[in-house]
Protein backbone atom coordinates (compact mmCIF):
# COMPACT_ATOMS: atom_id res chain seq x y z
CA UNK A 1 17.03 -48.11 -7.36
CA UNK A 2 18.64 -49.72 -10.75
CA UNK A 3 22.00 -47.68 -11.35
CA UNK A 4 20.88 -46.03 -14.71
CA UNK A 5 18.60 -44.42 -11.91
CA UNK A 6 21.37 -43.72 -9.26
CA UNK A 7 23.90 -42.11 -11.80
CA UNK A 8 20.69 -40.03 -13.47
CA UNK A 9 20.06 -38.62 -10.18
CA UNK A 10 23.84 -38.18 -9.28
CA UNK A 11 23.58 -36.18 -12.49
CA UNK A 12 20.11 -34.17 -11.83
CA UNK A 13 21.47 -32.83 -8.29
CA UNK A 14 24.43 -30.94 -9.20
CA UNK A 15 22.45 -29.87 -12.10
CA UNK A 16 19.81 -28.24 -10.56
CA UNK A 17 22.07 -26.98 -7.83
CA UNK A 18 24.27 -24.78 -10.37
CA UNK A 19 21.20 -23.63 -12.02
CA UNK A 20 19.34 -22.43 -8.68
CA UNK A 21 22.58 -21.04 -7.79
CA UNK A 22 23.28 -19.28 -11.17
CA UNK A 23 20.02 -18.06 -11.21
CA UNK A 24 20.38 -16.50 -7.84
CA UNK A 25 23.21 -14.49 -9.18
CA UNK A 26 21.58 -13.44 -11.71
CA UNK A 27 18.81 -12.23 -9.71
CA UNK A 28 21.25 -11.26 -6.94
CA UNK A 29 19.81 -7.97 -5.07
CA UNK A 30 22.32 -5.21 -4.70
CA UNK A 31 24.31 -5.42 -1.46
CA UNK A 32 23.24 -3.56 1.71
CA UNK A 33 22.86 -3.98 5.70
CA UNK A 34 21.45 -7.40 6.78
CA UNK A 35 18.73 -6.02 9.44
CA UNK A 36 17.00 -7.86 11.79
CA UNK A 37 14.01 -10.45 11.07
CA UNK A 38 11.10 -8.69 10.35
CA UNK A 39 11.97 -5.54 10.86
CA UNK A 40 14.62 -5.18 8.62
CA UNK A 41 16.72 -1.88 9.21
CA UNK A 42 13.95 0.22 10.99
CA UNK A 43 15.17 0.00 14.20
CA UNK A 44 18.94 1.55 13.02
CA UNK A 45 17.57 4.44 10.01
CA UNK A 46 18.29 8.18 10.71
CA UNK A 47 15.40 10.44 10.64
CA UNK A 48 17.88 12.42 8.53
CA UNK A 49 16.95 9.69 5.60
CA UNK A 50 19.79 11.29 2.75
CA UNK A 51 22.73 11.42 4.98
CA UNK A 52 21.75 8.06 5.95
CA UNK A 53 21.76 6.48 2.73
CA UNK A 54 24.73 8.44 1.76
CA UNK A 55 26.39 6.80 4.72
CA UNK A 56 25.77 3.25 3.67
CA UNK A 57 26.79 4.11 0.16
CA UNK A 58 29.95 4.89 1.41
CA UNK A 59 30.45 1.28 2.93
CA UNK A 60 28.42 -0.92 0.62
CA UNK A 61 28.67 0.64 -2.49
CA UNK A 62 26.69 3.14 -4.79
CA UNK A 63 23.84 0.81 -5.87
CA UNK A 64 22.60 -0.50 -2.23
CA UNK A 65 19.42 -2.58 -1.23
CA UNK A 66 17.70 -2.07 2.23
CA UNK A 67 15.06 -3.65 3.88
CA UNK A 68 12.89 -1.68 5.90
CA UNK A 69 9.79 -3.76 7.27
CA UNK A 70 8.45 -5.98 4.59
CA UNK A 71 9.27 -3.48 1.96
CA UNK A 72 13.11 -3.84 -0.04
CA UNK A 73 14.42 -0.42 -1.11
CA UNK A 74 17.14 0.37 -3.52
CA UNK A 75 19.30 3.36 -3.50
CA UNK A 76 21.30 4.98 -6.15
CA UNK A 77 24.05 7.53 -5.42
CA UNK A 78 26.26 7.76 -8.43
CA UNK A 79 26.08 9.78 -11.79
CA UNK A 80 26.25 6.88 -13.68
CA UNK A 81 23.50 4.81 -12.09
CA UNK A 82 21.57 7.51 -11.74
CA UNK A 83 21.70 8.28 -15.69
CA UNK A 84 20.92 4.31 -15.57
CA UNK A 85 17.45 4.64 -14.05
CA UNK A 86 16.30 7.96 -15.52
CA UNK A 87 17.36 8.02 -19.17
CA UNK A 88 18.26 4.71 -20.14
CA UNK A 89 15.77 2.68 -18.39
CA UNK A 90 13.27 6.09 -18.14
CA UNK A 91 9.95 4.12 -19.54
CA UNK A 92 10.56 1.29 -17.12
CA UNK A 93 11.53 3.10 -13.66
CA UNK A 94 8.85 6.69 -14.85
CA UNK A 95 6.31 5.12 -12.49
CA UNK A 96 6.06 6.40 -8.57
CA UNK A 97 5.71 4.87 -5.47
CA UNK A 98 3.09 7.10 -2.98
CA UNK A 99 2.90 7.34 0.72
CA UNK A 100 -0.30 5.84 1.92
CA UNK A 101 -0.40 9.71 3.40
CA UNK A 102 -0.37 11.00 -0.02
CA UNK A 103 -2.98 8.40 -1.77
CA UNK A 104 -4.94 9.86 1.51
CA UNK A 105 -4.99 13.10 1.01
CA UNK A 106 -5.58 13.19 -2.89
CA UNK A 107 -8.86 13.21 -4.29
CA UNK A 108 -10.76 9.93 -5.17
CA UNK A 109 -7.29 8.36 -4.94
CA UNK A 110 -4.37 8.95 -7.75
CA UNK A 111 -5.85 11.68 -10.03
CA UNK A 112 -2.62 14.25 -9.32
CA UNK A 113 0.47 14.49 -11.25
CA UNK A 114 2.82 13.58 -9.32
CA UNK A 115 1.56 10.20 -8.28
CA UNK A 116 -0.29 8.85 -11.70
CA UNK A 117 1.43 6.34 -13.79
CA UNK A 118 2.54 7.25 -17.19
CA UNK A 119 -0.63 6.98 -19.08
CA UNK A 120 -3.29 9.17 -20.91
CA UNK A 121 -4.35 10.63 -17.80
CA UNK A 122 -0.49 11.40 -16.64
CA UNK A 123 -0.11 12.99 -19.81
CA UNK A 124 -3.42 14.86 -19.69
CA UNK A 125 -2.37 16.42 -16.59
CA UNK A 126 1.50 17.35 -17.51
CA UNK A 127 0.33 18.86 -20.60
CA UNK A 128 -2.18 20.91 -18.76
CA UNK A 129 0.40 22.04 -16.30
CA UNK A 130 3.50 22.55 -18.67
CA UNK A 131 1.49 24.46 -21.49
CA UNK A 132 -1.46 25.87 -19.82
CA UNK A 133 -0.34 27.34 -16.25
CA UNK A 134 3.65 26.74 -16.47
CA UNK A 135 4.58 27.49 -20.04
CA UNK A 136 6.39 30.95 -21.10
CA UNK A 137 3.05 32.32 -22.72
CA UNK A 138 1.13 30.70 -19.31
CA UNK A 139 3.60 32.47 -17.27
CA UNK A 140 3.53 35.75 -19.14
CA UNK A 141 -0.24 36.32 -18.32
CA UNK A 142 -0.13 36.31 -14.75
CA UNK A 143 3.02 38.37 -14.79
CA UNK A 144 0.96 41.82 -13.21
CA UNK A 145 0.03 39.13 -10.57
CA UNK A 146 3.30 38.13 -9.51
CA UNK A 147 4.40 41.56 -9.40
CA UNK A 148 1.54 42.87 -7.62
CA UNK A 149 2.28 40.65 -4.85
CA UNK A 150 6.09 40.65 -4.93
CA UNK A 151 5.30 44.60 -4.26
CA UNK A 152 2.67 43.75 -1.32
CA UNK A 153 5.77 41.72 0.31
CA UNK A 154 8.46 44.95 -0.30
CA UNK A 155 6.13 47.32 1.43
CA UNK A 156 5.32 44.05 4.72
CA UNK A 157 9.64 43.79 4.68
CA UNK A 158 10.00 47.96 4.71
CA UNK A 159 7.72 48.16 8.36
CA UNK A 160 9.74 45.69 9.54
CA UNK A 161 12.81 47.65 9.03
CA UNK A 162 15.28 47.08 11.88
CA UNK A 163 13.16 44.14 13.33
CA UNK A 164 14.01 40.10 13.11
CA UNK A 165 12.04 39.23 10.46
CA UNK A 166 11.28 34.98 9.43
CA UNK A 167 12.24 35.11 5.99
CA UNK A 168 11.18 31.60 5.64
CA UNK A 169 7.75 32.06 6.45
CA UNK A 170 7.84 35.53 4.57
CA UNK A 171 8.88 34.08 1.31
CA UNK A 172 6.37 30.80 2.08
CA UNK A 173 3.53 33.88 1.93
CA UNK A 174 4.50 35.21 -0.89
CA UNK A 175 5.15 32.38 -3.30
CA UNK A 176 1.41 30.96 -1.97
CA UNK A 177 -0.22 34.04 -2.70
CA UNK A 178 2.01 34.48 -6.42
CA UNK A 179 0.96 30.77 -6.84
CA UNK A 180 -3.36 31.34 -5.74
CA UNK A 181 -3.25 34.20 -7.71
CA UNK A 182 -2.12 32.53 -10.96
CA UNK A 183 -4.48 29.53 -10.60
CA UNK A 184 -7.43 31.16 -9.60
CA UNK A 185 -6.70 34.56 -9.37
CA UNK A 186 -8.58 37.67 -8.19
CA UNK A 187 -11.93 35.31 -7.81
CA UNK A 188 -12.70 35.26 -4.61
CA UNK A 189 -13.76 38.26 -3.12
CA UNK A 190 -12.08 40.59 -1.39
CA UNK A 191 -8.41 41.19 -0.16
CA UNK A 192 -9.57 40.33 3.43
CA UNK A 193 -11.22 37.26 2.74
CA UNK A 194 -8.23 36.48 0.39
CA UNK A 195 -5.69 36.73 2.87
CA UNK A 196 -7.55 34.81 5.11
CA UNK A 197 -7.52 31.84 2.55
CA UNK A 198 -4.10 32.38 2.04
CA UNK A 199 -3.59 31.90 6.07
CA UNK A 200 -5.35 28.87 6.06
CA UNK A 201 -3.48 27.17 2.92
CA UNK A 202 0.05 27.89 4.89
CA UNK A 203 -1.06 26.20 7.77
CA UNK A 204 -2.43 23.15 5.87
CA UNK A 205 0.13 23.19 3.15
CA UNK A 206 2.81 22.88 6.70
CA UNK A 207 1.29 19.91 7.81
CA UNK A 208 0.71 17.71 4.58
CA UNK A 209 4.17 18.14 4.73
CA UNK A 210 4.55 17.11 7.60
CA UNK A 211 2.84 14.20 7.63
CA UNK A 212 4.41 13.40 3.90
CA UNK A 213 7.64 13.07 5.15
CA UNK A 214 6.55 10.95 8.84
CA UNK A 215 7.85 7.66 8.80
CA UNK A 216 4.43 4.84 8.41
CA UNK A 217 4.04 1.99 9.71
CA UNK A 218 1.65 1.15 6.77
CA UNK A 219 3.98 2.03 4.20
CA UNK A 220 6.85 -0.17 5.40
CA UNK A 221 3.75 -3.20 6.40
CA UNK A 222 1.01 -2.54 3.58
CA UNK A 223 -0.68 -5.17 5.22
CA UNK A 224 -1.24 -3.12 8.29
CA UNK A 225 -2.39 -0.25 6.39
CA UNK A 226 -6.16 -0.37 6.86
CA UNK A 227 -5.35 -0.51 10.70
CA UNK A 228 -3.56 3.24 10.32
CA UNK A 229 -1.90 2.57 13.54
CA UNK A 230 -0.32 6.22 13.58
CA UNK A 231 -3.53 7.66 12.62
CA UNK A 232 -1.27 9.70 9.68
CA UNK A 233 -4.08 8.27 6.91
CA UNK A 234 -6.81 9.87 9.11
CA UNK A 235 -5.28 12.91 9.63
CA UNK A 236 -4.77 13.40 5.99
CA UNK A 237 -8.13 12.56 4.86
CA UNK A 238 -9.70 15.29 7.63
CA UNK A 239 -6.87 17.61 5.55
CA UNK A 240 -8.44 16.12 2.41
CA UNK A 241 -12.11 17.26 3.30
CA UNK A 242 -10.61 21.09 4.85
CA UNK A 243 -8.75 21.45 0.58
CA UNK A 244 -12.00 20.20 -0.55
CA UNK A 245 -14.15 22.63 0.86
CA UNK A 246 -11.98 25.71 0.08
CA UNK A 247 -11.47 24.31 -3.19
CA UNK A 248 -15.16 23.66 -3.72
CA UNK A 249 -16.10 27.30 -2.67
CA UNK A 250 -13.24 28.63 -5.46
CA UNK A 251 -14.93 26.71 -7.96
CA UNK A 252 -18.42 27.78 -7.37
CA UNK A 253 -17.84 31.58 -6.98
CA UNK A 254 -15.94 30.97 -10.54
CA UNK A 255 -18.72 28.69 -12.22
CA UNK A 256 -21.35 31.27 -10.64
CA UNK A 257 -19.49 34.31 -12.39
CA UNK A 258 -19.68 32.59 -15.55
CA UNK A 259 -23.18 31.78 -15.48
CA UNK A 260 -23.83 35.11 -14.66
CA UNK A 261 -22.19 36.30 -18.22
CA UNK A 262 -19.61 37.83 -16.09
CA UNK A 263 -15.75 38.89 -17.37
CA UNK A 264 -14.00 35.76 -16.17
CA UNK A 265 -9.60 35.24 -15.43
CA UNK A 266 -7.97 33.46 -18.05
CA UNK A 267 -5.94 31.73 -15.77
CA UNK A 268 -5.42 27.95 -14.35
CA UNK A 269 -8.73 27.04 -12.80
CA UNK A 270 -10.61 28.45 -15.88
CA UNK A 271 -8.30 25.99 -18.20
CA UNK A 272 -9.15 22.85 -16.08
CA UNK A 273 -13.35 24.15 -15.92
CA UNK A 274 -13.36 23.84 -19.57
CA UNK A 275 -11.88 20.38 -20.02
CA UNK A 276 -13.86 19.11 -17.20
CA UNK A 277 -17.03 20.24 -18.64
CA UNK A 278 -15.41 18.83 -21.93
CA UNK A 279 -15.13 15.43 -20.36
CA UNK A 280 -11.31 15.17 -20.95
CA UNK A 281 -8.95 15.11 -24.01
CA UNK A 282 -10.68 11.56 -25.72
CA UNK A 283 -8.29 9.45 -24.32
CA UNK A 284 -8.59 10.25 -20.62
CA UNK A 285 -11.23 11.66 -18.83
CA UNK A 286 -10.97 14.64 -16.36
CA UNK A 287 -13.66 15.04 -13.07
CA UNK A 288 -13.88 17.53 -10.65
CA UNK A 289 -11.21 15.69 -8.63
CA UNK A 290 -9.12 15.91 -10.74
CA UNK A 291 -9.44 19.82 -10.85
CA UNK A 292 -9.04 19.67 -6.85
CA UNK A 293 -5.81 17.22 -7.20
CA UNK A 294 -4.46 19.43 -9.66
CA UNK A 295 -4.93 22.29 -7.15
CA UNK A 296 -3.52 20.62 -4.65
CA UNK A 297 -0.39 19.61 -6.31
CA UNK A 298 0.08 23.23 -6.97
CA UNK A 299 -0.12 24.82 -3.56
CA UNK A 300 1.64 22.07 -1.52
CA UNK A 301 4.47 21.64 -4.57
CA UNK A 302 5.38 24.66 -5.70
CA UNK A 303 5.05 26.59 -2.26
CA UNK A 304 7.74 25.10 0.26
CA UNK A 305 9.79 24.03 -2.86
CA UNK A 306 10.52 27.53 -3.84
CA UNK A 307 10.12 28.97 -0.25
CA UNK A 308 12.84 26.83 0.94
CA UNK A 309 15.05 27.45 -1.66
CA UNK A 310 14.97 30.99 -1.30
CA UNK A 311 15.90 30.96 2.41
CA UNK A 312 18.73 28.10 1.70
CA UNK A 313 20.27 31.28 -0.40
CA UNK A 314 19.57 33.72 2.28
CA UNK A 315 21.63 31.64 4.79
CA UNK A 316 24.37 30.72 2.69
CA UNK A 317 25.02 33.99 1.60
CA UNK A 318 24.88 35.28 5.79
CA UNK A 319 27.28 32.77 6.33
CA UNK A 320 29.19 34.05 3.03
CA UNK A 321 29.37 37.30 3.31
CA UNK A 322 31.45 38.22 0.55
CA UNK A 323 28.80 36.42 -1.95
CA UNK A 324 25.55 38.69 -0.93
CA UNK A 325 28.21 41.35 -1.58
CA UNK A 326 28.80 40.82 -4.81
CA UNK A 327 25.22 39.68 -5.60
CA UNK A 328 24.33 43.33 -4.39
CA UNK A 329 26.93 44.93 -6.56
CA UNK A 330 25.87 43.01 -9.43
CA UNK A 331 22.43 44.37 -8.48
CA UNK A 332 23.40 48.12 -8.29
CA UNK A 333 24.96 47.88 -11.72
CA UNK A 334 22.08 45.74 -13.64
CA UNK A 335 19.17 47.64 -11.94
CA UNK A 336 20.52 50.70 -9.15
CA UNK A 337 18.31 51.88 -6.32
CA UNK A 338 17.04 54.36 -7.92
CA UNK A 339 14.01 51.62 -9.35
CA UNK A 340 12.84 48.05 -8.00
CA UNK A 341 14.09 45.07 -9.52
CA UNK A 342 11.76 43.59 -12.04
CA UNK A 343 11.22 40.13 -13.79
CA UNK A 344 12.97 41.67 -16.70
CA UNK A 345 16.00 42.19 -15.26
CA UNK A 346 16.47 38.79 -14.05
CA UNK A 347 18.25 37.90 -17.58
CA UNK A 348 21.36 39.68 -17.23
CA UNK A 349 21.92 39.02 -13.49
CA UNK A 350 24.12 36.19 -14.34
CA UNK A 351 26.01 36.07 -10.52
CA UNK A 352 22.34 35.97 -8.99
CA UNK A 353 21.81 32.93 -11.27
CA UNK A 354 25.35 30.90 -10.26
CA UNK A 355 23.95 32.07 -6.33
CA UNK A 356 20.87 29.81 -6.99
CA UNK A 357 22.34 27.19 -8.91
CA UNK A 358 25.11 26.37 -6.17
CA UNK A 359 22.10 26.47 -3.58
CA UNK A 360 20.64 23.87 -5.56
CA UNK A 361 23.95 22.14 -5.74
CA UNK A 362 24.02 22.09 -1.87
CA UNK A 363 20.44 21.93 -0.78
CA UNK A 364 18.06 20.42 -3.62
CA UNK A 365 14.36 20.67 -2.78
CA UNK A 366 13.31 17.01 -2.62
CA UNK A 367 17.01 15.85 -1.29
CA UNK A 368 16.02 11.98 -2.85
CA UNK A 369 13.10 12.82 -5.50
CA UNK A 370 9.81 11.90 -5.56
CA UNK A 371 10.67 7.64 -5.41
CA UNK A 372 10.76 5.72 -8.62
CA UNK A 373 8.93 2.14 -9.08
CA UNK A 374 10.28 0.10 -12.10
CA UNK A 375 6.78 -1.42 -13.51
CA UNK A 376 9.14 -4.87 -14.68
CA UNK A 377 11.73 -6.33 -13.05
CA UNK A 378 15.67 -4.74 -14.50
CA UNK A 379 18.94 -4.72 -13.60
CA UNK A 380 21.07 -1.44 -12.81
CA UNK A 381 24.50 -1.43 -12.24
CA UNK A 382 24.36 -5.51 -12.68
CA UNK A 383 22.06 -5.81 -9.80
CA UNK A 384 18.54 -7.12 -9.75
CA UNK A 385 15.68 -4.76 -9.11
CA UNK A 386 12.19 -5.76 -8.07
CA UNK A 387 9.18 -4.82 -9.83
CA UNK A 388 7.41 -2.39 -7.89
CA UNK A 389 10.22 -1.81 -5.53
CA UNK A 390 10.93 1.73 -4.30
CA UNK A 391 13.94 3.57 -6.20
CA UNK A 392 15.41 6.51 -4.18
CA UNK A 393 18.00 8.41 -6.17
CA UNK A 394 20.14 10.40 -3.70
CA UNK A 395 20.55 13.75 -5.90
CA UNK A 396 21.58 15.33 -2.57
CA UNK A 397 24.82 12.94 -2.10
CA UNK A 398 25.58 13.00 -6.16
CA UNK A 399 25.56 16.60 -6.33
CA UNK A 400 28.29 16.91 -3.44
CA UNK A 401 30.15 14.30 -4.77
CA UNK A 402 34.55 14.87 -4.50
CA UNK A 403 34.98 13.22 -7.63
CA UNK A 404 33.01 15.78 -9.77
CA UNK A 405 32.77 19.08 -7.37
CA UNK A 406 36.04 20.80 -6.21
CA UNK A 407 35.94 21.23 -2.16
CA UNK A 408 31.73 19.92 -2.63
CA UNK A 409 31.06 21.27 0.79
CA UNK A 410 31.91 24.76 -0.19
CA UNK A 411 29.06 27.48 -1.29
CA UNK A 412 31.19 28.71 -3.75
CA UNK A 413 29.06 30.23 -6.93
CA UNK A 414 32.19 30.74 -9.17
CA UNK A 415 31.93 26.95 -9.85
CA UNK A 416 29.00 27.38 -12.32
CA UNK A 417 31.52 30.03 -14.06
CA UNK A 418 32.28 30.19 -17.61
CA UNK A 419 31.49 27.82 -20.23
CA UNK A 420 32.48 24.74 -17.73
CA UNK A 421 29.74 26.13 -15.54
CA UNK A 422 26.98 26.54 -18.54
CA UNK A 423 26.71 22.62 -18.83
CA UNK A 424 25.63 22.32 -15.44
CA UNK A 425 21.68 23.86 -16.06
CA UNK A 426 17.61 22.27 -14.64
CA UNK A 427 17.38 20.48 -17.58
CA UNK A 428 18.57 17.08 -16.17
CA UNK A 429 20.56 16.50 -19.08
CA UNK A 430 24.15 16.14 -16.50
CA UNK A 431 23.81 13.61 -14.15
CA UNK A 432 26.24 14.83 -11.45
CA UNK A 433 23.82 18.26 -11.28
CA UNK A 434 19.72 17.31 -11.92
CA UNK A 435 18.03 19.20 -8.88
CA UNK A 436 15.06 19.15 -10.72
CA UNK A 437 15.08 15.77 -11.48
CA UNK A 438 15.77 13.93 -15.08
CA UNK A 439 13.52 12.13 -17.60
CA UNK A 440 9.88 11.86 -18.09
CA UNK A 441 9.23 12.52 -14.62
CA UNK A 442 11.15 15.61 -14.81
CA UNK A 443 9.73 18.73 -12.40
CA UNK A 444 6.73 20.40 -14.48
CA UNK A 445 7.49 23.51 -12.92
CA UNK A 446 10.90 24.07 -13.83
CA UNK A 447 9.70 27.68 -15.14
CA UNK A 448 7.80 29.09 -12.33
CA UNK A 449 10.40 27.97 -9.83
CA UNK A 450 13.60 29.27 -11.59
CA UNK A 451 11.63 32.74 -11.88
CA UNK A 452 9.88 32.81 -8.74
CA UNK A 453 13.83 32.14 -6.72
CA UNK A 454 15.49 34.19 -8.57
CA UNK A 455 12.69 36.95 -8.44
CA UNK A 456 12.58 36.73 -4.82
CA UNK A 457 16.53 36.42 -4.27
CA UNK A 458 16.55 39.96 -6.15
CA UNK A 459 13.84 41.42 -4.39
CA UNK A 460 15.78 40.73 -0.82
CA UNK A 461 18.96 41.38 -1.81
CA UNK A 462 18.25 44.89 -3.99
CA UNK A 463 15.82 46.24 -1.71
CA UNK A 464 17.40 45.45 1.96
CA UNK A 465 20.71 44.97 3.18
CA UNK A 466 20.45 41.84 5.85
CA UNK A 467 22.11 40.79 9.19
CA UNK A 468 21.51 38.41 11.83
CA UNK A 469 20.26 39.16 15.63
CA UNK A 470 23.20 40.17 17.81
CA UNK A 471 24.65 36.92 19.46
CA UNK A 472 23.09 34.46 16.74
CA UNK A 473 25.16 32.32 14.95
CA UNK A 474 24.68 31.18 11.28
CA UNK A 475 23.08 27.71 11.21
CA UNK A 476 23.11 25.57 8.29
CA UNK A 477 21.99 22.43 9.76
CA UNK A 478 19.31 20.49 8.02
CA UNK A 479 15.94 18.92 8.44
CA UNK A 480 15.14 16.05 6.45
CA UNK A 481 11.73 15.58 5.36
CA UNK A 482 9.68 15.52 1.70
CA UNK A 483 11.18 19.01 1.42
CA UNK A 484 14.34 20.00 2.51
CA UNK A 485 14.14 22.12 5.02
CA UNK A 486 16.42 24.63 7.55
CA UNK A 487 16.06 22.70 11.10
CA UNK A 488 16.35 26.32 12.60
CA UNK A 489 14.46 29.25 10.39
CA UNK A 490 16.05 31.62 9.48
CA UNK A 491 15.43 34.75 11.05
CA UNK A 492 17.45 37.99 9.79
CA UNK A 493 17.25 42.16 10.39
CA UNK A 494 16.43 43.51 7.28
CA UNK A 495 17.65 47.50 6.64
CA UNK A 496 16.84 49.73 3.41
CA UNK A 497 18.99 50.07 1.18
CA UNK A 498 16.85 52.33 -1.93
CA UNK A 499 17.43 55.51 -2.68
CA UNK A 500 13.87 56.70 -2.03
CA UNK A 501 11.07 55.24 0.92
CA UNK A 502 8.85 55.74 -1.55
CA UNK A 503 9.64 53.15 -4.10
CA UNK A 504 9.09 50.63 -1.22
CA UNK A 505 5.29 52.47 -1.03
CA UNK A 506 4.31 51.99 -5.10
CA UNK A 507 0.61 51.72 -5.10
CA UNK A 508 -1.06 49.71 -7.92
CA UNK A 509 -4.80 48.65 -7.95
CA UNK A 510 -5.02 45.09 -7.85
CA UNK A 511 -4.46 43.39 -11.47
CA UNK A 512 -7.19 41.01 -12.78
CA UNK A 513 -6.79 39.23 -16.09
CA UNK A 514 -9.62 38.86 -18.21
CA UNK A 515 -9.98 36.68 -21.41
């Protein structure tokens, strides 16, 4: 080799070297456990997936990456980052990542809401949800609904006076029956045959769940998906076909009752009829399936969401018993026991509200969100982040943060006091309280669920004073899955506490909302 050759080579080398390196850095992933070939971290996760991550944000940092199978994850657990990924870099991380479990078990693949990308048909669907079935006006129509069944649960709770009652599963029942009766409501025969569909939608609607939350092989190997090793994507899709034909008989007794020039509900299933038969909005269009998906996301979203929530409170305030006391005086003043609470009242019980909030602080519904997927390639917190990668943001460990929340661990309602305590609200606007979620992707039913807690909260705490079975402890221990849920129900003694056994006994025919 002539030396002009040798020293353009000696020069080329270290050349490319530093720009390989630099670019490395540039690209550098965020830091995190090293795993094991192949595997990655499987073999070492918690079930308990958001104490877990909260755990190796304390030793690695609070942007983290880990690899779990052939998949690379990245976790956020700060304010900051978290404001990061949902407001500043919202149109690049408002895409989600889906379960293979929850591709199966929507219809003809991603026609729901919460797994779309943002696109005409993402914002078809929001808009139907948010101002057709979840706006105030949307919400004020099946008002007699709620209330009709809200009563149906008061009289249930009053014959179980004295006995351990599952207030879990009690309040599960009654926000699937408020949330059936305001999609497709008093359409499908009679109270018998309704309760029986309401049966079967709770035991369905407990193992989606389930299954949603069930660790996949073919989610952390894609390439092993179509062998559905676990048999989780077969499961789902028998779950599929069970929604489908419930589903399909609700939609036939409805298109039947129209064709027979019959009164028909103005409520959420007769909104989504007329813009299927209308094809869709122009720029998307909207099938059958997508009425179903829509459906879907309804019953299995809003039902273990709210449920959950609700006996999260209930247990907090058993193991705080100087809280449900003063959320029953506040009660007593607002509405007495001389009358049931109402929606109306809700307004001015400002201590109920602070109860909720701080059981949101402690125990948010989806503990790490639905996850995020950045459609390009960014860089939070000065880290690199993969296009298409899965972004979990740990609103669970950022709402029980030291640095923001006094004694974090506490249930202690005061906190959301005063004007300090008004900033802190669902709107996702504070990034050190979002339990809703932030952004774009923000919960649609923001609305429904605020009501529907707070409505129930009332309801348990006006009507019925509460304590546990002799000898059993409180238990706050939790159960990580999709939903957040108690790992032991909770199971109180409820004991009336109106004036008068008959307000428990107010009969009112069944409402039905006509156009």
């Amino acid at each position: 080799m002539a030396p002009a050759n040798v020293l353009y080579a000696a020069l080329l080398v270290p050349t490319v070297l530093y720009l390989v390196v630099t670019r490395r850095r540039s690209r550098r992933l965020p830091p995190g456990p090293a795993g094991l070939p192949l595997v990655g971290s499987l073999p070492f996760i918690d079930p308990n997936l958001h104490t877990y991550f909260a755990g190796l944000a304390a030793k690695h940092g609070p942007i983290l990456s880990i690899r779990l199978g052939s998949k690379v994850d990245i976790v956020v657990t700060s304010p900051e980052l978290a404001r990061e990924v949902l407001r500043d870099q919202d149109s690049v991380f408002a895409n989600r990542v889906m379960p293979d479990a929850g591709n199966a078990v929507s219809f003809g693949g991603v026609q729901n809401i919460v797994g779309n990308p943002v696109g005409p048909m993402w914002r078809l669907l929001r808009r139907l949800c948010v101002h057709e079935m979840l706006s105030p006006s949307g919400l004020a129509n099946v008002h007699d609904l709620r209330r009709h069944e809200f009563r149906s649960t008061l009289r249930y709770l009053h014959t179980k006076s004295g006995e351990p009652v599952d207030v879990g599963a009690q309040m599960f029942l009654n926000t699937m029956n408020v949330i059936t009766s305001a999609m497709w409501g008093g359409t499908i025969g009679s109270e018998s045959e309704r309760a029986a569909v309401g049966s079967e939608f709770r035991g369905l609607v407990a193992e989606v769940t389930e299954l949603l939350g069930t660790p996949n092989v073919s989610d952390f190997f894609p390439a092993l998906a179509p062998f559905d090793l676990q048999g989780i994507r077969g499961k789902m899709e028998r779950f599929r076909s069970r929604f489908d034909l419930m589903f399909a008989k609700i939609i036939q007794q409805r298109m039947k009752a129209q064709q027979d020039g019959g009164e028909t509900a103005t409520d959420f299933l007769e909104c989504m009829l007329k813009m299927e038969k209308e094809g869709g909005d122009g720029k998307a269009p909207f099938t059958m399936d997508n009425v179903k998906a829509l459906l879907l996301d309804m019953v299995v979203g809003g039902t273990e969401t709210t449920s959950n929530t609700v006996e999260w409170a209930m247990a907090e305030m058993l193991q705080n018993p100087q809280v449900l006391k003063k959320a029953q005086q506040e009660l007593d003043s607002v509405v007495g026991r001389d009358e049931v609470v109402e929606e109306w009242h809700l307004p001015q019980l400002h201590y109920l509200r602070m109860v909720i909030k701080e059981t949101l602080r402690l125990h948010p519904a989806l503990p790490l969100m639905v996850p995020h997927s950045p459609s390009a390639a960014s860089t939070v917190g000065g880290y690199h982040v993969p296009e298409g990668s899965r972004v979990f943001v740990n609103v669970w460990a950022i709402q029980r943060n030291p640095l923001v929340w006094n004694e974090p661990l506490e249930f202690n309602p005061e906190r959301f006091a005063g004007d300090e305590g008004h900033k802190w609200d669902f709107t996702g606007s504070q990034f050190d309280y979002f339990p809703f979620g932030s952004g774009r992707r923000i919960c649609a039913g923001i609305a429904m669920a605020e009501k529907m807690t707070a409505y129930s909260v009332a309801m348990l705490l006006q009507a019925f004073d509460w304590k546990l079975p002799q000898g059993v402890q409180p238990d706050l221990s939790e159960k990580f899955g999709i939903v957040m849920k108690k790992a032991t129900p909770l199971v109180a003694i409820p004991t009336p506490r109106l004036s008068r056994t008959e307000l428990y006994y107010a009969c009112e025919a069944k409402p039905t909302l006509h156009n």
